[in-house]
N, C-alpha and C. Protein backbone atom coordinates (compact mmCIF):
# COMPACT_ATOMS: atom_id res chain seq x y z
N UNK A 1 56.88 120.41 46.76
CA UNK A 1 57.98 121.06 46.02
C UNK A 1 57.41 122.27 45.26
N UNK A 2 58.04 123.27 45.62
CA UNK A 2 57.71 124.70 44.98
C UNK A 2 58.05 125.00 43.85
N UNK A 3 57.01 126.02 42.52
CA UNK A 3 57.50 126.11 41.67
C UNK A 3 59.20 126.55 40.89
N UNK A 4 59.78 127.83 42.36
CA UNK A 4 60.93 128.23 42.40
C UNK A 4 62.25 127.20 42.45
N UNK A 5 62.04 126.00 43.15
CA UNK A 5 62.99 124.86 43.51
C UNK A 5 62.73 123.96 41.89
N UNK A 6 61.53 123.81 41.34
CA UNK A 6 61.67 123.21 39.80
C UNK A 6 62.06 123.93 39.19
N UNK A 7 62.30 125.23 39.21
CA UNK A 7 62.33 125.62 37.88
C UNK A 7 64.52 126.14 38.28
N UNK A 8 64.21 126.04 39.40
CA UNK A 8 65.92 126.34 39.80
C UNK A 8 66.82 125.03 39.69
N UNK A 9 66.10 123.94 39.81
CA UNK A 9 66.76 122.27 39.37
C UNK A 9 67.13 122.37 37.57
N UNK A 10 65.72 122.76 37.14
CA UNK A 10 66.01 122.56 35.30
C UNK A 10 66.79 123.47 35.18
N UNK A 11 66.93 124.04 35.15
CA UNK A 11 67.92 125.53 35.18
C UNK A 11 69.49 125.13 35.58
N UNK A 12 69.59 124.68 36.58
CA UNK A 12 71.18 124.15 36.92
C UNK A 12 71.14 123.32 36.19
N UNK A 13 70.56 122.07 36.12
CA UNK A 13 70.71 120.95 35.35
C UNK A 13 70.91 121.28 33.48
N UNK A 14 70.17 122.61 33.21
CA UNK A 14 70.09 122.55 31.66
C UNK A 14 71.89 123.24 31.77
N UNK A 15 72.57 124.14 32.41
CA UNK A 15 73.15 124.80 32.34
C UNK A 15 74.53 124.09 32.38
N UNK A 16 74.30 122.73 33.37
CA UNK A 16 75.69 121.72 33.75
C UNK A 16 75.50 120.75 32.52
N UNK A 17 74.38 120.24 31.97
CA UNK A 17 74.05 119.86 30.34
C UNK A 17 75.01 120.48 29.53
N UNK A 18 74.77 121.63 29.42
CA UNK A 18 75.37 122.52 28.03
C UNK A 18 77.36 122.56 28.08
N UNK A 19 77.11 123.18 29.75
CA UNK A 19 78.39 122.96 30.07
C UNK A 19 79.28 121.90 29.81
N UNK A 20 78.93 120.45 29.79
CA UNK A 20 79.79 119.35 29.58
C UNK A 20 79.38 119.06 28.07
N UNK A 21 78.38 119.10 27.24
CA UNK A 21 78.55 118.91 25.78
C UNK A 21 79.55 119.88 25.22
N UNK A 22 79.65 121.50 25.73
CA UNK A 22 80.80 122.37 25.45
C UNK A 22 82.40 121.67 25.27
N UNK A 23 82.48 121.41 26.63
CA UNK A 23 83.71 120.77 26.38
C UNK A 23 84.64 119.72 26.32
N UNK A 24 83.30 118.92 26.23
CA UNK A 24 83.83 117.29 25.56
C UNK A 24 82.77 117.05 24.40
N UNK A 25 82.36 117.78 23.30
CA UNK A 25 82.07 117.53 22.06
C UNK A 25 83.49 117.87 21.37
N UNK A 26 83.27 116.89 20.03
CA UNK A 26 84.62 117.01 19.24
C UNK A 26 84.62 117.66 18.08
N UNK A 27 82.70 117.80 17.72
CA UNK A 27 82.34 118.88 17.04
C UNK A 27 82.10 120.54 17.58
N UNK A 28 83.07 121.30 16.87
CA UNK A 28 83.32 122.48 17.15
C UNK A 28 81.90 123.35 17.52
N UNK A 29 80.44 122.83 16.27
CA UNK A 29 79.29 123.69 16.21
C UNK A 29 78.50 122.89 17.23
N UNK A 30 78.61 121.95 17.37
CA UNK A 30 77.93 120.83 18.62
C UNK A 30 78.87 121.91 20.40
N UNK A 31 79.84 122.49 20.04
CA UNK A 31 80.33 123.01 21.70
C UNK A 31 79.50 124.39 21.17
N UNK A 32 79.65 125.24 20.70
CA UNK A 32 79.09 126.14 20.74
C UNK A 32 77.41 126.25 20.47
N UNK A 33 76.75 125.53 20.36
CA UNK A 33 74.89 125.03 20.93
C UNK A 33 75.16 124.64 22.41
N UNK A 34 76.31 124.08 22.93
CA UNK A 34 76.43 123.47 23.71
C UNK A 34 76.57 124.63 24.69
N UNK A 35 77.15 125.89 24.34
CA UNK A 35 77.65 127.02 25.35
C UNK A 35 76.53 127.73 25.26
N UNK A 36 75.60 128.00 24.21
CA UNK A 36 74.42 128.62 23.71
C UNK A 36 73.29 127.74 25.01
N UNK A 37 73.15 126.81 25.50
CA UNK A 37 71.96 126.01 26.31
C UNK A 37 73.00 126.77 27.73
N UNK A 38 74.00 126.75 27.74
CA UNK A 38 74.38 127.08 29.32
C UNK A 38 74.18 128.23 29.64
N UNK A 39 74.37 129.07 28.57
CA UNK A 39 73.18 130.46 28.85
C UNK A 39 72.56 130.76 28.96
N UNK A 40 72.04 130.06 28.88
CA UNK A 40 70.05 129.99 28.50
C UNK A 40 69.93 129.95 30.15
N UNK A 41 70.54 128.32 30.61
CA UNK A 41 70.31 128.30 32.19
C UNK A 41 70.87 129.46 32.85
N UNK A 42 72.23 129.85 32.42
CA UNK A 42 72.42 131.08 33.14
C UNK A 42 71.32 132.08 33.58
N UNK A 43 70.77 132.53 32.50
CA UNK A 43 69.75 133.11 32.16
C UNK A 43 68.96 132.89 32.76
N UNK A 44 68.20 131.79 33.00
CA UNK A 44 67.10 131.62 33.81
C UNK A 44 67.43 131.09 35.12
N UNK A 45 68.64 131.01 35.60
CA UNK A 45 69.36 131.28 37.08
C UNK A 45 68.84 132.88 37.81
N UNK A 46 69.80 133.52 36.55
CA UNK A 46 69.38 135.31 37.08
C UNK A 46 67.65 135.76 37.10
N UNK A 47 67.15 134.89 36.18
CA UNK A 47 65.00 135.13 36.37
C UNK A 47 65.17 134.99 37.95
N UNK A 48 65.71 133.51 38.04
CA UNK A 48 65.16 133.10 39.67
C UNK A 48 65.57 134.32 40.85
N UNK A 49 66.42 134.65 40.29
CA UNK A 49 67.38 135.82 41.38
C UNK A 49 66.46 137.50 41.30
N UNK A 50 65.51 137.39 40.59
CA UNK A 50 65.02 138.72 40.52
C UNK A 50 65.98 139.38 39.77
N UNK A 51 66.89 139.53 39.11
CA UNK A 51 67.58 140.17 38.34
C UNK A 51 67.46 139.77 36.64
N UNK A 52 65.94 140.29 36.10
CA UNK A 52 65.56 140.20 35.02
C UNK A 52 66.84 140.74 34.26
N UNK A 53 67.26 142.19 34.32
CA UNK A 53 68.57 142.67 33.46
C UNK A 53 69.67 141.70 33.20
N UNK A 54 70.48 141.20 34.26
CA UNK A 54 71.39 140.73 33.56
C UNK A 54 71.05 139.13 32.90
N UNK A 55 69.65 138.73 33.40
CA UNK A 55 69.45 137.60 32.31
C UNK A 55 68.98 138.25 31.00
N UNK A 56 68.61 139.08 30.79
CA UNK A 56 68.42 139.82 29.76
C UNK A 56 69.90 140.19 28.69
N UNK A 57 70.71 140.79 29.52
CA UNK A 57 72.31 141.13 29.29
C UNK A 57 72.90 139.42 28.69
N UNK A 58 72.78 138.47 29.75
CA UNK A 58 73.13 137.39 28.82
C UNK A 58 72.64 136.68 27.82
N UNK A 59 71.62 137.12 27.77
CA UNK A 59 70.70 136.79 26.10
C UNK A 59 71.13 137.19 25.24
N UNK A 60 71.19 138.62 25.38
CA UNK A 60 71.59 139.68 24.17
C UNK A 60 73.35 139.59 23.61
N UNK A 61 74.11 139.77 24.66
CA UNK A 61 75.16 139.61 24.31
C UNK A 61 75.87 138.56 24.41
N UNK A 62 75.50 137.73 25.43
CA UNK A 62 76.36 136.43 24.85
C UNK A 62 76.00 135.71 23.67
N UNK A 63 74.30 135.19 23.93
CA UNK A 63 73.97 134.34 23.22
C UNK A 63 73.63 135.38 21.45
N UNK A 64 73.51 136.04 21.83
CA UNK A 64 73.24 136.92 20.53
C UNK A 64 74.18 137.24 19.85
N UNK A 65 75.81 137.54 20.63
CA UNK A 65 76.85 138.28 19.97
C UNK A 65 77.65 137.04 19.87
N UNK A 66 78.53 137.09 21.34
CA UNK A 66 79.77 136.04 21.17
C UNK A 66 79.21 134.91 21.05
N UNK A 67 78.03 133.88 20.97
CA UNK A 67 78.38 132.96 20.48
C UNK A 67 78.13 133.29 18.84
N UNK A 68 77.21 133.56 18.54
CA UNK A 68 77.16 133.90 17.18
C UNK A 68 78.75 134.35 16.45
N UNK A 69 79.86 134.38 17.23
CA UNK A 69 80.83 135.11 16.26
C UNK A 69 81.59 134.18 16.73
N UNK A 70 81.47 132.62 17.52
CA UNK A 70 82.61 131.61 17.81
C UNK A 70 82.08 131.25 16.64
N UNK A 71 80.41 130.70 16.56
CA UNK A 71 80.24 130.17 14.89
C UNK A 71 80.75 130.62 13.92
N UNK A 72 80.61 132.11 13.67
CA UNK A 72 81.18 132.92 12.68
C UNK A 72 82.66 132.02 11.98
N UNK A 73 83.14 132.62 13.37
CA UNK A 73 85.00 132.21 13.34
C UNK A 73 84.99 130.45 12.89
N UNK A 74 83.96 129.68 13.13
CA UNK A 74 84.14 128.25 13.30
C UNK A 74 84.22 128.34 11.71
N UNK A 75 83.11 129.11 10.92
CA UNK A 75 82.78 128.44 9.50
C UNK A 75 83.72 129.53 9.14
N UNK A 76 84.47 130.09 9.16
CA UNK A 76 85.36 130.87 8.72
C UNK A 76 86.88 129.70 8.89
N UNK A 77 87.08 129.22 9.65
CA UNK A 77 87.74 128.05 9.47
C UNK A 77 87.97 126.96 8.83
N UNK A 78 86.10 126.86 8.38
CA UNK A 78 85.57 125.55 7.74
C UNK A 78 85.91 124.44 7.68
N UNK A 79 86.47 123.70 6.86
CA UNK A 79 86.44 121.77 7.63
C UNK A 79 87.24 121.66 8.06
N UNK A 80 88.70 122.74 8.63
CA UNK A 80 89.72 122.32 9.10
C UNK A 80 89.56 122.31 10.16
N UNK A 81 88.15 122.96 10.96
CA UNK A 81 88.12 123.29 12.48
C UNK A 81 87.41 121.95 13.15
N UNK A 82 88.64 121.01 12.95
CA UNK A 82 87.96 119.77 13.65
C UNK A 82 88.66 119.46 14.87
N UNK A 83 88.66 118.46 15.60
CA UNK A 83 89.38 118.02 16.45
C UNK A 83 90.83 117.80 16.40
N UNK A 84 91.51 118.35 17.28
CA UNK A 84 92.89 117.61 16.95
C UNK A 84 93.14 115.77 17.07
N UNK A 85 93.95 115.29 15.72
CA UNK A 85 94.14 113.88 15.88
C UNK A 85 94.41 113.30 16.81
N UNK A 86 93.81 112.48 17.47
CA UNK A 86 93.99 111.72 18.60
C UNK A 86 95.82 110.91 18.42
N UNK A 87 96.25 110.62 19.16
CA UNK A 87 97.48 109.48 19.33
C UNK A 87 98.53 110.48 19.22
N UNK A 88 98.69 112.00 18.62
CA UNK A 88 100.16 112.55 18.83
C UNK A 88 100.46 112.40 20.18
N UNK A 89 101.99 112.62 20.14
CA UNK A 89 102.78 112.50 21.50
C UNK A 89 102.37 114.08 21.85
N UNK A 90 101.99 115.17 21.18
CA UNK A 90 101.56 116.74 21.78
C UNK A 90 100.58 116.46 22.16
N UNK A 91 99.26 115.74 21.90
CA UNK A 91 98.00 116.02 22.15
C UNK A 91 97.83 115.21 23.26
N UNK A 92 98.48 113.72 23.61
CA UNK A 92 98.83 112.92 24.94
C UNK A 92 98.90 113.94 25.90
N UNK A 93 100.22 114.40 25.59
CA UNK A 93 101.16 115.72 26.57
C UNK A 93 100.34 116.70 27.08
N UNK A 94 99.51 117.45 26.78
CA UNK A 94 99.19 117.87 26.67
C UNK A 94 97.89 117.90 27.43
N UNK A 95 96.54 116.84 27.21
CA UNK A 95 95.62 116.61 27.44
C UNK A 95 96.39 115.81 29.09
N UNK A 96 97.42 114.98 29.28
CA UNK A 96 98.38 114.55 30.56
C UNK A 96 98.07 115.79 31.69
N UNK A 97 98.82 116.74 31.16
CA UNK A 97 98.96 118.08 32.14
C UNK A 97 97.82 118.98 32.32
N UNK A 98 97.12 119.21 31.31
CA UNK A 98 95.37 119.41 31.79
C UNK A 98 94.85 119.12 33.13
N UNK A 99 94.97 117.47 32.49
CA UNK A 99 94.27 116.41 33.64
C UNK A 99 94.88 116.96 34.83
N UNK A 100 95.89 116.54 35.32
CA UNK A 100 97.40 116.70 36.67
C UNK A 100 97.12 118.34 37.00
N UNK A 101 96.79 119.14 36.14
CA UNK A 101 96.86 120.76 37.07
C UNK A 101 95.33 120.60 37.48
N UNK A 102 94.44 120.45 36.70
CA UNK A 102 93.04 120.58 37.52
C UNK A 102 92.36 119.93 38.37
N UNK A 103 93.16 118.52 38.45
CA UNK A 103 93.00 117.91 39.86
C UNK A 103 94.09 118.65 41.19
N UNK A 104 95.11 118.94 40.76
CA UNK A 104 95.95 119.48 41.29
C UNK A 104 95.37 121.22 42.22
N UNK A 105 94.86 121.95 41.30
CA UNK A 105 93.99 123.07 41.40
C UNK A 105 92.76 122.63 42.37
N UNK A 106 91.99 121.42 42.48
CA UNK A 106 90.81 121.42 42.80
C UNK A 106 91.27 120.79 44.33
N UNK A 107 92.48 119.78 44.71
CA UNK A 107 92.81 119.32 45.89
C UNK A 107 93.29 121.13 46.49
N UNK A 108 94.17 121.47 45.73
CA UNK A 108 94.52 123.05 46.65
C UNK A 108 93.47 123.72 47.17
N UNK A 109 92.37 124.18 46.27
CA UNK A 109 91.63 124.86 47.03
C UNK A 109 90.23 124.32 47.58
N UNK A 110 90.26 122.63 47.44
CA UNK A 110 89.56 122.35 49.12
C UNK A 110 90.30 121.80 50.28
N UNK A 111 91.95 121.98 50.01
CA UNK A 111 92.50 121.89 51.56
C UNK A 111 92.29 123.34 51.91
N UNK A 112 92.55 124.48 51.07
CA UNK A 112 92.56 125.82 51.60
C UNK A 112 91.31 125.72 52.51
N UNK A 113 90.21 125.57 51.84
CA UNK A 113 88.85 125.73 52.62
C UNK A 113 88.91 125.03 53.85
N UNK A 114 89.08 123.78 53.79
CA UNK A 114 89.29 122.82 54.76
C UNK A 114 90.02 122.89 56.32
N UNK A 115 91.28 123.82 55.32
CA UNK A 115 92.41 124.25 56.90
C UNK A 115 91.57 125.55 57.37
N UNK A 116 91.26 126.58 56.48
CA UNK A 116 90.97 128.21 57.32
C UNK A 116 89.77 128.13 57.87
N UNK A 117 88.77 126.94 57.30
CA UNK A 117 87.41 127.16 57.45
C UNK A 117 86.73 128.41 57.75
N UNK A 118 86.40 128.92 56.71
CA UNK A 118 85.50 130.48 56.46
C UNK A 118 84.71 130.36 56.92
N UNK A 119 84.76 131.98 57.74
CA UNK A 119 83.10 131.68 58.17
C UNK A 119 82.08 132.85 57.33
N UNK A 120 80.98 132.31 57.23
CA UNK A 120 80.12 133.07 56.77
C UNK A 120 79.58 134.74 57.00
N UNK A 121 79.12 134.99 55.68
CA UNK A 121 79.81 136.84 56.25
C UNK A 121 78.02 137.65 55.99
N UNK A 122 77.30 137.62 56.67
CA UNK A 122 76.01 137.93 56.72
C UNK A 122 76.19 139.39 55.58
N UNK A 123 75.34 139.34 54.82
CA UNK A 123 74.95 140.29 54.11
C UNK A 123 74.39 141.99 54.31
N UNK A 124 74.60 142.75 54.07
CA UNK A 124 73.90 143.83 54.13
C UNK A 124 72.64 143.77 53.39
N UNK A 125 71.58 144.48 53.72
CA UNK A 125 70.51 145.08 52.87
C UNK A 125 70.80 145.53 51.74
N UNK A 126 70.48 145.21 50.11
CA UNK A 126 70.66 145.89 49.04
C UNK A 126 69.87 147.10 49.25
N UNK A 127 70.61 148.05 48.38
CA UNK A 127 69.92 149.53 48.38
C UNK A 127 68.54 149.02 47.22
N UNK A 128 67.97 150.14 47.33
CA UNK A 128 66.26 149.80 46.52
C UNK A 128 66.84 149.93 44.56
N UNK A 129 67.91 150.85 44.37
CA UNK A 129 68.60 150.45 42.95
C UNK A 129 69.76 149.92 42.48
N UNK A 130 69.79 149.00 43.51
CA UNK A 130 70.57 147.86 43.19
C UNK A 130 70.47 146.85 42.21
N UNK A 131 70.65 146.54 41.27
CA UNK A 131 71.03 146.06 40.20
C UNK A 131 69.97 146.58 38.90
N UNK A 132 69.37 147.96 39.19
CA UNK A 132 68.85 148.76 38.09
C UNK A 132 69.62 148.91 36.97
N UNK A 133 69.09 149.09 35.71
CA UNK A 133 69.79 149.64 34.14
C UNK A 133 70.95 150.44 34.69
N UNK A 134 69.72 151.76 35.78
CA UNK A 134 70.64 153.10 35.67
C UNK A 134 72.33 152.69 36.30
N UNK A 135 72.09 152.02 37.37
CA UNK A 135 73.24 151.67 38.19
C UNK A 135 74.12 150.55 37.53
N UNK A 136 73.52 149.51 36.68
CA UNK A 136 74.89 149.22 35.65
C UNK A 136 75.73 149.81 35.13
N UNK A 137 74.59 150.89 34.13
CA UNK A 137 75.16 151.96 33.53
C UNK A 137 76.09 152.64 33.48
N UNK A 138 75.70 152.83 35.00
CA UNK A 138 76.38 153.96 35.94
C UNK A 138 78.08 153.51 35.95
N UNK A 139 78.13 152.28 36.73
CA UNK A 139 79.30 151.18 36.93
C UNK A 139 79.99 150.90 35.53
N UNK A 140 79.68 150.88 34.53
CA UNK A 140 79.82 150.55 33.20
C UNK A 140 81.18 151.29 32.66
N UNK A 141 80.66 152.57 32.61
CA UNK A 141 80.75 153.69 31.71
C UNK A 141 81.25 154.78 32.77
N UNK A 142 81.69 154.39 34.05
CA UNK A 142 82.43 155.18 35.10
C UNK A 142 83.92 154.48 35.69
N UNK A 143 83.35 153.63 37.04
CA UNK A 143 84.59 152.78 36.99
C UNK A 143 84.74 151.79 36.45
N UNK A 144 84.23 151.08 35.69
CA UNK A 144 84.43 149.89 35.29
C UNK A 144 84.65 150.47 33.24
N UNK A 145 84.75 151.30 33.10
CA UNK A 145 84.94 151.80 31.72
C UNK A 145 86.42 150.83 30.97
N UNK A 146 87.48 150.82 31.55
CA UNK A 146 88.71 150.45 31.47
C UNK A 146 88.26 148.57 30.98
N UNK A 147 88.11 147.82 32.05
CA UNK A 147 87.93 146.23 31.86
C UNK A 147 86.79 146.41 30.73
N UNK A 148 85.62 146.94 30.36
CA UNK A 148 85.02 147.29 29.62
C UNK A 148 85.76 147.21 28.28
N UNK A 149 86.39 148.18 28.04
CA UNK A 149 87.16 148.22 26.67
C UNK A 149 88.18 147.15 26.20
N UNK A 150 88.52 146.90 27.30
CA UNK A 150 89.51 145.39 27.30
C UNK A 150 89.05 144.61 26.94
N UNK A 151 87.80 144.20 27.50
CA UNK A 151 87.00 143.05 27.02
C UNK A 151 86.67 142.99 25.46
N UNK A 152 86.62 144.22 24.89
CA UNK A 152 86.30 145.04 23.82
C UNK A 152 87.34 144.26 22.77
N UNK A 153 88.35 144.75 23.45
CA UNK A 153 89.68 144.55 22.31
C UNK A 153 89.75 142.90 22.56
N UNK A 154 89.34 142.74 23.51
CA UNK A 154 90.40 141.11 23.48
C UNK A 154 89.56 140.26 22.37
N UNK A 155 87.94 140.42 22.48
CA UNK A 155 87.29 139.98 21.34
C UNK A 155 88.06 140.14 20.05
N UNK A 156 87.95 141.34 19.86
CA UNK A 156 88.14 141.60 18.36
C UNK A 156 90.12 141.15 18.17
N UNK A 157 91.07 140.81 18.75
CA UNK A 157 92.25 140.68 18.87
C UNK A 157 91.71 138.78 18.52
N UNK A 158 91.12 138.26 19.02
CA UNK A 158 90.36 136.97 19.14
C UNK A 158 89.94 136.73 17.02
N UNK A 159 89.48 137.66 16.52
CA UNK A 159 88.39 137.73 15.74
C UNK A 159 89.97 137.87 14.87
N UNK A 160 90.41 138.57 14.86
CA UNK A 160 92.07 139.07 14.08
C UNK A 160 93.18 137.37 14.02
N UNK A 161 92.60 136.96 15.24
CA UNK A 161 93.69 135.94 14.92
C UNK A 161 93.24 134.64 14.48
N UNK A 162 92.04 134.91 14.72
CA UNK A 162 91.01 133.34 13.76
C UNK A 162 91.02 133.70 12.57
N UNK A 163 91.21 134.71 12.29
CA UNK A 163 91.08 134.71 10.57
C UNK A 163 92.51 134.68 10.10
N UNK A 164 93.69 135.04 10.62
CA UNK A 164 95.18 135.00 10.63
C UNK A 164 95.46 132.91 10.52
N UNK A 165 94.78 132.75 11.03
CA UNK A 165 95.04 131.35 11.55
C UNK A 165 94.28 130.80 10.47
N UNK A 166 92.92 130.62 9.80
CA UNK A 166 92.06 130.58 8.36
C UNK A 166 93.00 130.60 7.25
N UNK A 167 93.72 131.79 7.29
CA UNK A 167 94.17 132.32 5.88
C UNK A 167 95.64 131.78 6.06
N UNK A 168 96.47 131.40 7.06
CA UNK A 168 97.42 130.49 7.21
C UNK A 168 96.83 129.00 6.51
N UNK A 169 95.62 128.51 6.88
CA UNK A 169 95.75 127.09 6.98
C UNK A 169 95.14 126.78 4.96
N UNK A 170 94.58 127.86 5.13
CA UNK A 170 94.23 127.58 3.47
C UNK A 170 95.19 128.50 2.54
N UNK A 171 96.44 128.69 2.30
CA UNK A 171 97.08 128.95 1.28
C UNK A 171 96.98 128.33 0.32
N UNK A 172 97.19 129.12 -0.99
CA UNK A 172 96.94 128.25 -2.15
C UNK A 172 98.33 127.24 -2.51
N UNK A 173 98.01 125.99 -2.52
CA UNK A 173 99.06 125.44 -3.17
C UNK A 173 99.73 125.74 -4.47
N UNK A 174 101.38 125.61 -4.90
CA UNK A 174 101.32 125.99 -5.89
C UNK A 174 100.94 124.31 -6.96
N UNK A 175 100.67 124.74 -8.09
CA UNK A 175 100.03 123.86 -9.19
C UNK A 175 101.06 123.42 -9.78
N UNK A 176 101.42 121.94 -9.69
CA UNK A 176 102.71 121.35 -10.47
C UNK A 176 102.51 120.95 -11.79
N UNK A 177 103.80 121.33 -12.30
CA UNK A 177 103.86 121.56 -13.66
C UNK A 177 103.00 120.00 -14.31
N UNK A 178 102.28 120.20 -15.44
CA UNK A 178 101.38 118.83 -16.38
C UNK A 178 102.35 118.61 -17.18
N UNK A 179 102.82 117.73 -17.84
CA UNK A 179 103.26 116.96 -18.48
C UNK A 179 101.80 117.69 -19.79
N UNK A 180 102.44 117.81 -21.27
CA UNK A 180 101.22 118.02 -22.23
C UNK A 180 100.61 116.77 -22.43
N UNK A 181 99.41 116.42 -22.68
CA UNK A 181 99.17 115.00 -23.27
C UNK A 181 99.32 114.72 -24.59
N UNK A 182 99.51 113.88 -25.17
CA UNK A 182 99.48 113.22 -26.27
C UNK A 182 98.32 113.43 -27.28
N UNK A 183 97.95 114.00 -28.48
CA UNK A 183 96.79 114.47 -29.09
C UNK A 183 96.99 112.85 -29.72
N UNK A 184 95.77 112.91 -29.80
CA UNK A 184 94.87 111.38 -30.31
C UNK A 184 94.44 111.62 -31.94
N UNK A 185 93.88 113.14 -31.81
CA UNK A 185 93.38 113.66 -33.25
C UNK A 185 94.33 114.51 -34.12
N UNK A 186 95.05 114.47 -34.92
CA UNK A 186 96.04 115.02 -35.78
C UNK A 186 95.42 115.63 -36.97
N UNK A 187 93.96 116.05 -36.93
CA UNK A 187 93.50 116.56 -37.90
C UNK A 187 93.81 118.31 -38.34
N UNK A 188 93.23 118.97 -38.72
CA UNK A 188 92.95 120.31 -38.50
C UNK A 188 92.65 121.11 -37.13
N UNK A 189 92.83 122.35 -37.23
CA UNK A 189 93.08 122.80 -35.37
C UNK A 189 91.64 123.78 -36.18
N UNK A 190 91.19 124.57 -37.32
CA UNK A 190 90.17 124.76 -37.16
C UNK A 190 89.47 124.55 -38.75
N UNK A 191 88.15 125.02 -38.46
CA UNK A 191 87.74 124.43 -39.56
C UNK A 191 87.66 124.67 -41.18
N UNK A 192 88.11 126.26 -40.98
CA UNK A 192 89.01 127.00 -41.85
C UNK A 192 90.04 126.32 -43.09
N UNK A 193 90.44 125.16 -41.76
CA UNK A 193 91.62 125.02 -42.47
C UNK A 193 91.90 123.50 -42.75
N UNK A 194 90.41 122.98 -42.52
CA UNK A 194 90.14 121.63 -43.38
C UNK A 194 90.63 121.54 -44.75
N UNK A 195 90.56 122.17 -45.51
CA UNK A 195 91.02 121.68 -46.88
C UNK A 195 92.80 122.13 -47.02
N UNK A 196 93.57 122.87 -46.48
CA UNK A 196 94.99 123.14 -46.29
C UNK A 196 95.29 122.34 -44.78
N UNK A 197 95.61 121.05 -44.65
CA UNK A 197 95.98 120.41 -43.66
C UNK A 197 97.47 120.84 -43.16
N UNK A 198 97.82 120.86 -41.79
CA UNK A 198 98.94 121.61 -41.31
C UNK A 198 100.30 120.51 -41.93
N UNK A 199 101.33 121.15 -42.67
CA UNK A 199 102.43 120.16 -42.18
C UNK A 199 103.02 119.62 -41.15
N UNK A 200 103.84 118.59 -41.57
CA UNK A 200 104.66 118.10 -40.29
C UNK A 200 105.77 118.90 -39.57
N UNK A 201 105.93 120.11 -40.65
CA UNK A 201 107.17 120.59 -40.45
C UNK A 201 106.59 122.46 -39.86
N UNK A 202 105.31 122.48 -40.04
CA UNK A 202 104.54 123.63 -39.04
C UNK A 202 104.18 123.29 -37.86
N UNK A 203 103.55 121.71 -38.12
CA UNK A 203 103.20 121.63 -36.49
C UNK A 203 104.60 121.42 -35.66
């Protein structure tokens, strides 16, 4: 067994790890470590592929930016960002039709495969700057400029409504009226005025 086949096993395996603590932890900061390790394998998927850049690209910006700003948003939520209560009739409903479309989704498209049976489509030769800085770049900031900026906004539209949703869930209550208590001590209010004690008919 070759070093490339171990290190491409830990790598899927760390990445399908992270992937299922993501989205069956019930702690919010436990899924996002959890999305933080599937990058990592991502990451060292693209080493195996010769494409140092974009494992590089998912270091920097996933694991560096967006997860760092799901945490952000998580403790910006703070203890309310827990699980939803188990037993509502919404969260049944709900978690019901999940289940039913993605089995539903996953029988569709392996009968699709099953009936057309694809056939395999031999590759061309990559050109020699194929997946270079310059030629991301290039793709980036030419045609791909548009989904670029989208991606841009949808974050920060993301970032606008976690804190909309924060500042909804913590309004200040208003403070109901106290009842005064009962003074225990009926002496003087200061010390001034120890020797002229208040009447009954001032206080």
């Amino acid at each position: 067994m070759s070093f490339g086949l171990v290190f491409f096993v830990v790598m899927s395996a760390l990445a399908l790890a992270g992937a299922l603590v993501t989205v069956g932890s019930k702690n919010p900061i436990r899924s996002a470590v959890g999305l933080l390790v599937t990058i990592v394998g991502i990451a060292g998927l693209f080493v195996r592929l010769n494409a140092e850049f974009m494992a590089a690209i998912q270091l920097i910006v996933y694991a560096g930016a967006v997860v760092v700003l799901f945490v952000f948003v998580i403790m910006l939520l703070g203890p309310d960002a827990t699980a939803a209560p188990t037993g509502t009739p919404k969260s049944r409903l709900s978690r019901f039709v999940a289940g039913i479309s993605m089995v539903g989704i996953a029988v569709a498209v392996g009968g699709y495969f099953a009936w057309s049976r694809p056939r395999t489509t031999r590759l061309l030769p990559a050109q020699p700057e194929y997946g270079s800085v310059e030629l991301v770049g290039r793709e980036i900031f030419t045609r791909a400029i548009v989904p670029f900026e989208l991606t841009t906004a949808l974050l920060i539209v993301a970032v606008v409504g976690a804190i909309a949703v924060a500042r909804s869930r913590h309004r200040v209550k208003p403070r109901q009226a106290v009842e005064t208590p009962v003074r225990m001590f009926h002496g003087p209010l200061l010390a001034r005025d120890a020797q002229r004690p208040l009447s009954k008919e001032r206080a």
